[in-house]
C-alpha atoms as a PDB file:
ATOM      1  CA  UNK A   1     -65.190 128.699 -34.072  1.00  0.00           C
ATOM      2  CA  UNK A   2     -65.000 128.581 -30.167  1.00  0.00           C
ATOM      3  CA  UNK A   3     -66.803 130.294 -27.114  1.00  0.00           C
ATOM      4  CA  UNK A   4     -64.601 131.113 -24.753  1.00  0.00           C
ATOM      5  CA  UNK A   5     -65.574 131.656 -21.079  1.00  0.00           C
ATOM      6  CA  UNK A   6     -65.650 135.289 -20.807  1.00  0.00           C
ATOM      7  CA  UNK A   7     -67.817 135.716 -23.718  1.00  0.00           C
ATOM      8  CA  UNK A   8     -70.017 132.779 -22.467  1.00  0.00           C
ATOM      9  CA  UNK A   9     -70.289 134.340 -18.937  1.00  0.00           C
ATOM     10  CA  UNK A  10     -71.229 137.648 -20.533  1.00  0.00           C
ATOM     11  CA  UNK A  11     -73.914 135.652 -22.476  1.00  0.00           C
ATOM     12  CA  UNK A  12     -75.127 134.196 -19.271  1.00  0.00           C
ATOM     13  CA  UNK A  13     -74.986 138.031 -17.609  1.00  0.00           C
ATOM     14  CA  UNK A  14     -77.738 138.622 -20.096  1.00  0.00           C
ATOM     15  CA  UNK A  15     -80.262 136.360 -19.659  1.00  0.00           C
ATOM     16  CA  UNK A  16     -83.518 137.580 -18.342  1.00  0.00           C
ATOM     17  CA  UNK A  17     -84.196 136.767 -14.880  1.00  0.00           C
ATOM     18  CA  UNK A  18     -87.797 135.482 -14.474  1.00  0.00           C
ATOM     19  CA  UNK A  19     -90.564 137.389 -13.132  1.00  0.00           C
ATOM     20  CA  UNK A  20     -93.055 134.723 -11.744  1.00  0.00           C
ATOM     21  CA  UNK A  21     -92.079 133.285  -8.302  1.00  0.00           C
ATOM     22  CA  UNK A  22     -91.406 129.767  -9.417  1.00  0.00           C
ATOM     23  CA  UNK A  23     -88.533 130.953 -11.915  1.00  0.00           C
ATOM     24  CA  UNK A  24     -86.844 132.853  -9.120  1.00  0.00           C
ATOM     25  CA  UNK A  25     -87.171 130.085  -6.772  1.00  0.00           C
ATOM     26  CA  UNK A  26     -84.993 127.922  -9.728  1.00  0.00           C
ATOM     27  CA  UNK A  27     -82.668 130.947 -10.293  1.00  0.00           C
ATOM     28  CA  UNK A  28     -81.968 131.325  -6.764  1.00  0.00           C
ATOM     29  CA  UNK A  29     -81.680 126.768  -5.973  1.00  0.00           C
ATOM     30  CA  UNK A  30     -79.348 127.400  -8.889  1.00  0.00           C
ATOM     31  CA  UNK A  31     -76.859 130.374  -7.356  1.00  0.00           C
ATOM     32  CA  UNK A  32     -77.226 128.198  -3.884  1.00  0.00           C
ATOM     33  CA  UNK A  33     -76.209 125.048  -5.574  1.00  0.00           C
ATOM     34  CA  UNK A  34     -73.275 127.077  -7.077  1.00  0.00           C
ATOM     35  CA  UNK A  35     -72.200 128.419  -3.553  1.00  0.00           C
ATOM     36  CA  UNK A  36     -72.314 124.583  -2.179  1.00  0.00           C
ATOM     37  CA  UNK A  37     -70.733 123.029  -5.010  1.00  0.00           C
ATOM     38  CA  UNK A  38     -67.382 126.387  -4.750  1.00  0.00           C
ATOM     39  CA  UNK A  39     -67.440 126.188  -0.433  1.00  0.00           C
ATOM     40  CA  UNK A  40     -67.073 122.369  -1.114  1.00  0.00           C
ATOM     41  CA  UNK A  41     -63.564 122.763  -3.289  1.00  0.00           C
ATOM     42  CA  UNK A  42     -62.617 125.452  -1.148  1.00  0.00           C
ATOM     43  CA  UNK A  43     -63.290 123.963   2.418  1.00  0.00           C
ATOM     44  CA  UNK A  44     -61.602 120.331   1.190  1.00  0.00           C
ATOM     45  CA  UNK A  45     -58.674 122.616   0.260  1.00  0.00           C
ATOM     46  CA  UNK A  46     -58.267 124.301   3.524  1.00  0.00           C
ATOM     47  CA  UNK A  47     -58.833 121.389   5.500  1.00  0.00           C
ATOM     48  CA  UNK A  48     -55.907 119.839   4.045  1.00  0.00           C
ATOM     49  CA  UNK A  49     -53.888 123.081   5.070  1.00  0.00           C
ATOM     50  CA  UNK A  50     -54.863 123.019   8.100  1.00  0.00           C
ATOM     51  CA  UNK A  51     -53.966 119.249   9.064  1.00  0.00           C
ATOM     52  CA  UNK A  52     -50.475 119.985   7.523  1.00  0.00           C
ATOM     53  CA  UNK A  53     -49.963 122.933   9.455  1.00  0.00           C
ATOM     54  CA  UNK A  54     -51.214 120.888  12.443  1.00  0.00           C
ATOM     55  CA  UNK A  55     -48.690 117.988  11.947  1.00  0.00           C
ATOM     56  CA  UNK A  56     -45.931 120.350  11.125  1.00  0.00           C
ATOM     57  CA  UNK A  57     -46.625 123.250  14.196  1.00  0.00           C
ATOM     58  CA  UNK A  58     -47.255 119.915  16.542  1.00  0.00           C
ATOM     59  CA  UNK A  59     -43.536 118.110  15.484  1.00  0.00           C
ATOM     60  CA  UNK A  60     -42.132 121.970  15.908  1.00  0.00           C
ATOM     61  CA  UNK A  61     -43.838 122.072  18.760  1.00  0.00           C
ATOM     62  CA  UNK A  62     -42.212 118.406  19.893  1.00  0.00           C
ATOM     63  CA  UNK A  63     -38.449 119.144  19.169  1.00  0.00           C
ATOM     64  CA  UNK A  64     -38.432 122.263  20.775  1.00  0.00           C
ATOM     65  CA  UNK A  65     -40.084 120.759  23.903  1.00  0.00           C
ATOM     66  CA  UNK A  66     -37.893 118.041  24.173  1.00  0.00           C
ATOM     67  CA  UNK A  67     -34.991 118.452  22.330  1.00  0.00           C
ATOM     68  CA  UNK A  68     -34.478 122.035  22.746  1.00  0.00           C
END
């Protein structure tokens, strides 16, 4: 028998959240890290967008100029 993710992030949904300061200090390194880890995919995506777009608007840019 397997978990599968929406059933393990419901599971996860469920856990008590700590009430002394020390476990919300770990809950809350733990969403940060989270964030970091996600804006580091997404940002090393988009920077490779953007220096495509760059190279392709900058050789549109380059025929038009001079060849058009």
């Amino acid at each position: 028998m397997s978990i599968t993710l929406p059933a393990l992030s419901l599971a996860l949904l469920q856990l008590p959240i700590p009430e002394d300061p020390i476990g919300q200090a770990l809950v809350l390194l733990l969403v940060v890290a989270v964030v970091i880890v996600v804006g580091r995919v997404v940002l090393s995506i988009a920077w490779k967008l953007v220096l495509i777009a760059s190279v392709i608007l900058g050789a549109l840019w380059i025929v038009t100029t001079f060849l058009g």
